[in-house]
C-alpha atoms as a PDB file:
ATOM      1  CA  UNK A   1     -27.143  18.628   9.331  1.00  0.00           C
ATOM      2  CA  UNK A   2     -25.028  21.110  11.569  1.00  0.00           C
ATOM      3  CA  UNK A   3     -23.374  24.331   9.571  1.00  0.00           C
ATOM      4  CA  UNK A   4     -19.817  24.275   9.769  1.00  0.00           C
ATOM      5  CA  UNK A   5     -18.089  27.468  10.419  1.00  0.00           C
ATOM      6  CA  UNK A   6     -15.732  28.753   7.942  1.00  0.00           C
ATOM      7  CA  UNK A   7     -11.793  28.143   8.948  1.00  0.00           C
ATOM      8  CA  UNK A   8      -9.632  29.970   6.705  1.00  0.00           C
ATOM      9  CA  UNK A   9      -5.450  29.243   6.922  1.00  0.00           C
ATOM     10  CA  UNK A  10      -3.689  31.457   9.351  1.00  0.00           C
ATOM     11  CA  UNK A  11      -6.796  32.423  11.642  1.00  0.00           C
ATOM     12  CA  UNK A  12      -8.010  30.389  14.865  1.00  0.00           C
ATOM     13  CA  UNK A  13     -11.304  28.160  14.696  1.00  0.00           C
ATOM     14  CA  UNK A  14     -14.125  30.769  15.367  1.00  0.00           C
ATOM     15  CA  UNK A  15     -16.957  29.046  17.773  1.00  0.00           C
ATOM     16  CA  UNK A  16     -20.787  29.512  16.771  1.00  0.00           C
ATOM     17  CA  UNK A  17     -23.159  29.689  18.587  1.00  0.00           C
ATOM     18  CA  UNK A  18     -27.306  29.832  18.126  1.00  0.00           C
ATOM     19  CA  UNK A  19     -26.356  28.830  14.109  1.00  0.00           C
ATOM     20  CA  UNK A  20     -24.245  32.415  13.735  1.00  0.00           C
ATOM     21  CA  UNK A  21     -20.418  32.615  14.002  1.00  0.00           C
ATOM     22  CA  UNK A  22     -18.909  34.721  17.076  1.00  0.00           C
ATOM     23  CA  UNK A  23     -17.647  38.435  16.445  1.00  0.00           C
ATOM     24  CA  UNK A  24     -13.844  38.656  17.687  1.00  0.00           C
ATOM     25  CA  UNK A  25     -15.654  41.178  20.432  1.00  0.00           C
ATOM     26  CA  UNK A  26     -17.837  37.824  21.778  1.00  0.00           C
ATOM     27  CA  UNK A  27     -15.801  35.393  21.900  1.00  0.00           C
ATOM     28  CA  UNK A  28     -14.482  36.567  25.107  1.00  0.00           C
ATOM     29  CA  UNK A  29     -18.061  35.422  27.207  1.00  0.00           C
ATOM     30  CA  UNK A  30     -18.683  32.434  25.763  1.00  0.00           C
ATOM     31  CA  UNK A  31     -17.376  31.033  28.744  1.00  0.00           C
ATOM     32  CA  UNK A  32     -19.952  33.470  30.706  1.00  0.00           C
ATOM     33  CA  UNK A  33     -22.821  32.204  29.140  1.00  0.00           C
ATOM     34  CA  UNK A  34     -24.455  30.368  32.438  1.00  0.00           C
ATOM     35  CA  UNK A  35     -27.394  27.665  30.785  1.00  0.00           C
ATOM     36  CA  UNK A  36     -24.543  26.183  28.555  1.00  0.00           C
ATOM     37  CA  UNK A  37     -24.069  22.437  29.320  1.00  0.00           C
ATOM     38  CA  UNK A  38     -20.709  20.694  29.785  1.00  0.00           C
ATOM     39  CA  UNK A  39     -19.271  20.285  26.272  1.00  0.00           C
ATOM     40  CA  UNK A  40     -19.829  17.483  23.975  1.00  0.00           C
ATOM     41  CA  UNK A  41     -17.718  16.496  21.526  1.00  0.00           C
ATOM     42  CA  UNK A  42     -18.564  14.694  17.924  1.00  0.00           C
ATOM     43  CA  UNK A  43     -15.729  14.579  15.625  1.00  0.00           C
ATOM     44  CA  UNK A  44     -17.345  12.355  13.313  1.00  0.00           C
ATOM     45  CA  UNK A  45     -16.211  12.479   8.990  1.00  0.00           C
ATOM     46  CA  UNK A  46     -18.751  11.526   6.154  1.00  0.00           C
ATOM     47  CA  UNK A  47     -17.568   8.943   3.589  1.00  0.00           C
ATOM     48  CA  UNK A  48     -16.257  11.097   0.932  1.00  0.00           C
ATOM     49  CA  UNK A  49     -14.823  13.857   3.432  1.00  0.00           C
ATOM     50  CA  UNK A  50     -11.779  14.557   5.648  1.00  0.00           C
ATOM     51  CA  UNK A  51     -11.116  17.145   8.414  1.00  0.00           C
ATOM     52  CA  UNK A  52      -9.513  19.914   8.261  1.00  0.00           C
ATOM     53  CA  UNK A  53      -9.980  21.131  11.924  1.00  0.00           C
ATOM     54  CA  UNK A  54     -12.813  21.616  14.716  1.00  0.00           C
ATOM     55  CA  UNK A  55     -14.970  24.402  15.327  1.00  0.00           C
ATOM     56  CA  UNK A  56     -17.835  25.063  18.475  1.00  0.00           C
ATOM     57  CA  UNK A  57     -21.511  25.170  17.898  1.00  0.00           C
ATOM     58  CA  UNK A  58     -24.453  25.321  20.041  1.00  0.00           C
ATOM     59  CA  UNK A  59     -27.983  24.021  19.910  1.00  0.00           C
ATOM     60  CA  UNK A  60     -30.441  24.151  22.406  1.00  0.00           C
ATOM     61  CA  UNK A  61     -27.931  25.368  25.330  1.00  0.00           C
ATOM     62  CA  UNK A  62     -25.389  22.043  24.204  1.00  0.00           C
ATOM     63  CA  UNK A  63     -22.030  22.823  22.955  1.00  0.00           C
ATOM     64  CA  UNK A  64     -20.701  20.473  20.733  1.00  0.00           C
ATOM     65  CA  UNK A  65     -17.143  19.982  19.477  1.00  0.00           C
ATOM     66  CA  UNK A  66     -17.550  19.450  15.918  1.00  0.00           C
ATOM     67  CA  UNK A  67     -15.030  18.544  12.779  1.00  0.00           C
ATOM     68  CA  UNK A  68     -14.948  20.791  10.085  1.00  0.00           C
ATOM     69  CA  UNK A  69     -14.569  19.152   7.165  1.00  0.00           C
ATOM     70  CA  UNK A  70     -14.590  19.049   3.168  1.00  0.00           C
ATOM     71  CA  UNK A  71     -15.161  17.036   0.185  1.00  0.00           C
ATOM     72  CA  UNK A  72     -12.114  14.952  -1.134  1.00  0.00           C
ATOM     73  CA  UNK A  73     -11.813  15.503  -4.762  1.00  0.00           C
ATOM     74  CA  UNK A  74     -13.137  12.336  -6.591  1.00  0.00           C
ATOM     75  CA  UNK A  75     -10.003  11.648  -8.358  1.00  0.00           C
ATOM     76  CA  UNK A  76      -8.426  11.591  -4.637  1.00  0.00           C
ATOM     77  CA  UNK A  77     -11.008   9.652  -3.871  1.00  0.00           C
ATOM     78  CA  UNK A  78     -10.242   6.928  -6.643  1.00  0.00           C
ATOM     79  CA  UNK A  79      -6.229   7.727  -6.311  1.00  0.00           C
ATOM     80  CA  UNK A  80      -6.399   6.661  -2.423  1.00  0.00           C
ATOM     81  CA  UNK A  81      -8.319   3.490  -3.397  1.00  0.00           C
ATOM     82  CA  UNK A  82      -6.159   2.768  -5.493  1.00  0.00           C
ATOM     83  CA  UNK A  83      -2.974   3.164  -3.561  1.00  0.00           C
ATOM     84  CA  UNK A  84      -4.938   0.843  -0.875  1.00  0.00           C
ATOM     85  CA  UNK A  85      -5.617  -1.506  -3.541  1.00  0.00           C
ATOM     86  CA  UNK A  86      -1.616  -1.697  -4.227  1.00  0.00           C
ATOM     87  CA  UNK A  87      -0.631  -2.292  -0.596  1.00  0.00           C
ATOM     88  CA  UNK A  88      -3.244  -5.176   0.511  1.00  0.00           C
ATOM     89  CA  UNK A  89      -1.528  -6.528  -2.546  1.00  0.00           C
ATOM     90  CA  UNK A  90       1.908  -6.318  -1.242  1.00  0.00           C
ATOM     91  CA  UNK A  91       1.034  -7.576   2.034  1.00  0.00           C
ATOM     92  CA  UNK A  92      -0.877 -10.650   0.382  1.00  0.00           C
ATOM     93  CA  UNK A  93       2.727 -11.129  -1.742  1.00  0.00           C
ATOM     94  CA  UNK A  94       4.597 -10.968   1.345  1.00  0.00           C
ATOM     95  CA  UNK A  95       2.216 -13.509   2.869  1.00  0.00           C
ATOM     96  CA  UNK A  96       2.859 -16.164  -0.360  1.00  0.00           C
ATOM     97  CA  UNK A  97       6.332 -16.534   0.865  1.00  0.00           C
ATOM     98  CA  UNK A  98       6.441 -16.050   4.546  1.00  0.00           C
ATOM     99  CA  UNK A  99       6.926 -19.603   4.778  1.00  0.00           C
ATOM    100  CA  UNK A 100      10.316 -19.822   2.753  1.00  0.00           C
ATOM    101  CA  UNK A 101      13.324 -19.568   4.240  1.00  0.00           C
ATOM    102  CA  UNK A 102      15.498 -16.766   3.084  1.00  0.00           C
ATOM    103  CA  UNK A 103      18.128 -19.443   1.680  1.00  0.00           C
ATOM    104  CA  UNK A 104      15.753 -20.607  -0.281  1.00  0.00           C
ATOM    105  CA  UNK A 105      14.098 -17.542  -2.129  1.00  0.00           C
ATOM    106  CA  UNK A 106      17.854 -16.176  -2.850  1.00  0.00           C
ATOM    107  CA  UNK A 107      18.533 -19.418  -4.637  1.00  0.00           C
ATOM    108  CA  UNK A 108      15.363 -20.322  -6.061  1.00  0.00           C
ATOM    109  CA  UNK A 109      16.056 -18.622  -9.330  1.00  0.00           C
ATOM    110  CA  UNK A 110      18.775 -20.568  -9.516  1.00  0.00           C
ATOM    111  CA  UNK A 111      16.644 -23.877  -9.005  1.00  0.00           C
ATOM    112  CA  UNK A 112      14.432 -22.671 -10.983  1.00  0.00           C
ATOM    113  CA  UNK A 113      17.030 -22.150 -13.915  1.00  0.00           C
ATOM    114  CA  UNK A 114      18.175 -26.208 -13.435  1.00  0.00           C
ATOM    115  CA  UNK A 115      15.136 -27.275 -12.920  1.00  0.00           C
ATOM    116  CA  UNK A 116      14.242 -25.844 -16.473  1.00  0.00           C
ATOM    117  CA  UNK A 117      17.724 -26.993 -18.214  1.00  0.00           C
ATOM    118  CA  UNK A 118      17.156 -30.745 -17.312  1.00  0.00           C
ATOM    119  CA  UNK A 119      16.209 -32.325 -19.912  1.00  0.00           C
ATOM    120  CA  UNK A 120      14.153 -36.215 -19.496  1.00  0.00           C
ATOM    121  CA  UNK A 121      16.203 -37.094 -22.667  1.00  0.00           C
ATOM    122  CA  UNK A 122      19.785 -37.159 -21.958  1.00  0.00           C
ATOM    123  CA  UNK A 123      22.123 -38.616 -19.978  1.00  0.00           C
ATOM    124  CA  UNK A 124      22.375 -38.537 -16.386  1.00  0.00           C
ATOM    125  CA  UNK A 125      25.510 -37.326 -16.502  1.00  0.00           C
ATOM    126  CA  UNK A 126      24.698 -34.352 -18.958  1.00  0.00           C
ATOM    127  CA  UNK A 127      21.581 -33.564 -16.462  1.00  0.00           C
ATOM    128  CA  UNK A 128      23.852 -33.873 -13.342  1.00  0.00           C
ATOM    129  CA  UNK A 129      26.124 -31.166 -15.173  1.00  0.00           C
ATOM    130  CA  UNK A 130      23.507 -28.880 -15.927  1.00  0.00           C
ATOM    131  CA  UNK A 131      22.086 -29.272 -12.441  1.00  0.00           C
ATOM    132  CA  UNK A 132      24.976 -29.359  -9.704  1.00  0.00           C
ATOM    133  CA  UNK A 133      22.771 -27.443  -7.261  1.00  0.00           C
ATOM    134  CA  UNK A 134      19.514 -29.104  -7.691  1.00  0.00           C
ATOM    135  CA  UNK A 135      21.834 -32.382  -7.360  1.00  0.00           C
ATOM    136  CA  UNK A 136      23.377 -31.530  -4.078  1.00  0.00           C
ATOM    137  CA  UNK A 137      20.481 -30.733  -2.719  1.00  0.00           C
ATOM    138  CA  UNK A 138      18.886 -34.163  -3.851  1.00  0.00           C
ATOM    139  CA  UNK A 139      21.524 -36.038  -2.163  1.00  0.00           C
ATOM    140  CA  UNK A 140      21.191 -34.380   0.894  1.00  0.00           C
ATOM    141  CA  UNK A 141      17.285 -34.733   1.106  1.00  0.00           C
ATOM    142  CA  UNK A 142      16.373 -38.313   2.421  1.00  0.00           C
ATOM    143  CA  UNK A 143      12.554 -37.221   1.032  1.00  0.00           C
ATOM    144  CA  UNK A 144      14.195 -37.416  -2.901  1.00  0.00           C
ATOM    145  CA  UNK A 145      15.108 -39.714  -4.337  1.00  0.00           C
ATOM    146  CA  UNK A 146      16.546 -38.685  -7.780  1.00  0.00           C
ATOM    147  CA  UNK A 147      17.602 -35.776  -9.716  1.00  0.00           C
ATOM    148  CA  UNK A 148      14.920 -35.898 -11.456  1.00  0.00           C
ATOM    149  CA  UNK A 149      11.980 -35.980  -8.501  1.00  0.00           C
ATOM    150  CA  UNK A 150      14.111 -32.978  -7.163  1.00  0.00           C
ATOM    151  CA  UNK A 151      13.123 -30.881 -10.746  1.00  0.00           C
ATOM    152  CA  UNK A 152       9.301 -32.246 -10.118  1.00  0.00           C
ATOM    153  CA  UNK A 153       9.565 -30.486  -6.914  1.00  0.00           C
ATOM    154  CA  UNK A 154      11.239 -27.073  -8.193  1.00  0.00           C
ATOM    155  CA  UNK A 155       8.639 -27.146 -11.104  1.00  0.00           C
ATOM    156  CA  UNK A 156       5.770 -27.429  -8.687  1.00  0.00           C
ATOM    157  CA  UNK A 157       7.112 -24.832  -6.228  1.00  0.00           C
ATOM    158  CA  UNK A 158       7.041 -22.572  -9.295  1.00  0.00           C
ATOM    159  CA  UNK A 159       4.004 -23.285 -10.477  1.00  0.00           C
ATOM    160  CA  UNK A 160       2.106 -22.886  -7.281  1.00  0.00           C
ATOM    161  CA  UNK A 161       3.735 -19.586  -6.800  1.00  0.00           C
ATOM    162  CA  UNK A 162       2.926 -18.390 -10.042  1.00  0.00           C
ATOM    163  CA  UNK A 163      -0.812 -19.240 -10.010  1.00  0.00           C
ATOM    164  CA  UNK A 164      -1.154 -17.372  -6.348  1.00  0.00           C
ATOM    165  CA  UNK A 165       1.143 -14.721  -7.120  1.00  0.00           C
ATOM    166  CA  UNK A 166      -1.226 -14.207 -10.450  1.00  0.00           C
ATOM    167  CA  UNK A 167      -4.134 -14.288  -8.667  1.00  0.00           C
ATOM    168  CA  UNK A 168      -3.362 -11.612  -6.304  1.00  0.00           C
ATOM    169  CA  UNK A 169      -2.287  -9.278  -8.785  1.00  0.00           C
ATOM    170  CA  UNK A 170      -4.783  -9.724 -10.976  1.00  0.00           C
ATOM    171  CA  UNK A 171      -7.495  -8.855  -8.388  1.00  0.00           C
ATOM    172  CA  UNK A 172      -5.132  -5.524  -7.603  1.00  0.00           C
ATOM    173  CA  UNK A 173      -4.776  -4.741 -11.136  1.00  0.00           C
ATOM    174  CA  UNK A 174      -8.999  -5.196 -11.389  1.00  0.00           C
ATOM    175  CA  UNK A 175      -8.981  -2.567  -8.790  1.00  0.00           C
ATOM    176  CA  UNK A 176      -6.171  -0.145 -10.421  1.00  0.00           C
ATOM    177  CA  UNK A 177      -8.460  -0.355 -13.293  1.00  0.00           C
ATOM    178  CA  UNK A 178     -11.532   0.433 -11.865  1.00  0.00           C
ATOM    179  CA  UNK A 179     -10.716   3.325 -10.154  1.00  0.00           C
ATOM    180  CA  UNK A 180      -8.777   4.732 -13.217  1.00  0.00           C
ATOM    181  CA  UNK A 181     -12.341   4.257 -15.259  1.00  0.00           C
ATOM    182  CA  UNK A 182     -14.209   5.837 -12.843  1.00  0.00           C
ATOM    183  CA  UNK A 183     -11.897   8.761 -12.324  1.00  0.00           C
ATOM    184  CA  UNK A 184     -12.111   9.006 -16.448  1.00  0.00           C
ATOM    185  CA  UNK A 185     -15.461   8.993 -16.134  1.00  0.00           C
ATOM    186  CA  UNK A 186     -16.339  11.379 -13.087  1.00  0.00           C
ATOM    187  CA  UNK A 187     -18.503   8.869 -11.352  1.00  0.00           C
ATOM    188  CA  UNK A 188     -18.939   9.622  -7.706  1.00  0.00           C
ATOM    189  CA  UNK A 189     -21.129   6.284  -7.526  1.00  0.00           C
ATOM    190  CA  UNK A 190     -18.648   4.301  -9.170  1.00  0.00           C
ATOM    191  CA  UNK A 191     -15.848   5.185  -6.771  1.00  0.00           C
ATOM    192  CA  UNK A 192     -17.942   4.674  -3.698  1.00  0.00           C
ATOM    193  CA  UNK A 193     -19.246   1.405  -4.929  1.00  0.00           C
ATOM    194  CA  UNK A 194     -15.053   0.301  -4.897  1.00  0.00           C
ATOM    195  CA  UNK A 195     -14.546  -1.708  -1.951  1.00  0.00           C
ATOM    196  CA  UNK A 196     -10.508  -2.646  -2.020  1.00  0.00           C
ATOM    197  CA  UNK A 197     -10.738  -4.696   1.092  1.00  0.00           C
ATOM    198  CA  UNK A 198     -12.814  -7.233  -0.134  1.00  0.00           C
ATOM    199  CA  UNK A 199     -12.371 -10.252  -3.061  1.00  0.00           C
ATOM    200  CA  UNK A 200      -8.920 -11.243  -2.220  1.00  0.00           C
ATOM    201  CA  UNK A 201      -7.789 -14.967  -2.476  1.00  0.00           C
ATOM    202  CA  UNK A 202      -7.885 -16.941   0.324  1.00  0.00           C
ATOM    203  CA  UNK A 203     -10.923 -15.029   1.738  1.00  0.00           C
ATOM    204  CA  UNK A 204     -14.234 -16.704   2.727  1.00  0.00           C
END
């Protein structure tokens, strides 16, 4: 594994070379030094790390472009797979009603709110009173044909929803959970073995 040089705030990126950092007083030939090969550069991260800038080393005559990095805290760790956890859920949400118009999720509450009020028991002309807009759109729908096949519909729009909107959020909340227990507990292992992007419904 390569030794990163030290980068402290406010100074520049000091270059290493042979394993040893540069004196201020050097720095000035490394561009004299004649056996140096053009540079290379490796920017790669470990899991568990982030950069915080680039420093110079050299190995055998090779420069290399390196990052300099350093471990995330593990409660950032958890925290950020978390916060991923909470925005594959939002796009999954978004998906679950993609395909309704905007009419109809701005009145669907109100549907929903007929749809619940009609009652199998009394008269159709207390039901069409307690459902004017489920009635209208009956009328206009050559697929219904009553009032009360129009409240089957509304009931099983709901229900659907409910069971994928349920699902989604319960596999978020799983992952909330987990990475608040291992955060609690301090487990490095636990957090890495979190993978957010996987177990969602509708996946293979």
């Amino acid at each position: 594994m390569p030794t990163y040089a030290e980068i402290l705030p406010g100074q520049p990126i000091r270059e290493v070379v042979f394993g040893r950092a540069l004196q201020p007083d050097e720095i000035k030939h490394i561009g004299g030094l004649p056996t140096l090969r053009p540079l290379v550069v490796d920017l790669s991260v470990p899991s568990g790390y982030r950069g915080i800038g680039t420093d110079y080393q050299v190995a055998d005559v090779q420069v290399t472009k390196v990052a300099v990095t350093e471990a995330i805290p593990l409660a950032e760790q958890a925290d950020a797979k978390a916060a991923t956890a909470r925005r594959i859920g939002a796009a999954k949400m978004d998906a679950i009603v993609i395909d309704y118009s905007e009419q109809e999720r701005l009145t669907f509450a109100k549907q929903l709110s007929e749809a619940q009020a009609y009652d199998p028991n009394a008269t159709a002309q207390e039901n069409e009173a307690s459902c004017p807009m489920l009635v209208q759109l009956a009328a206009a729908r050559p697929d219904i044909a009553t009032l009360a096949d129009m409240v089957d519909l509304v009931l099983a729009k709901d229900t659907a929803w409910s069971l994928a909107v349920g699902a989604v959020l319960g596999v978020q909340q799983g992952f909330e959970k987990a990475c608040e227990a291992a955060k609690a507990a301090a487990d490095q292992a636990a957090v890495d073995a979190i993978d957010v992007t996987t177990g969602w419904p509708g996946e293979a």
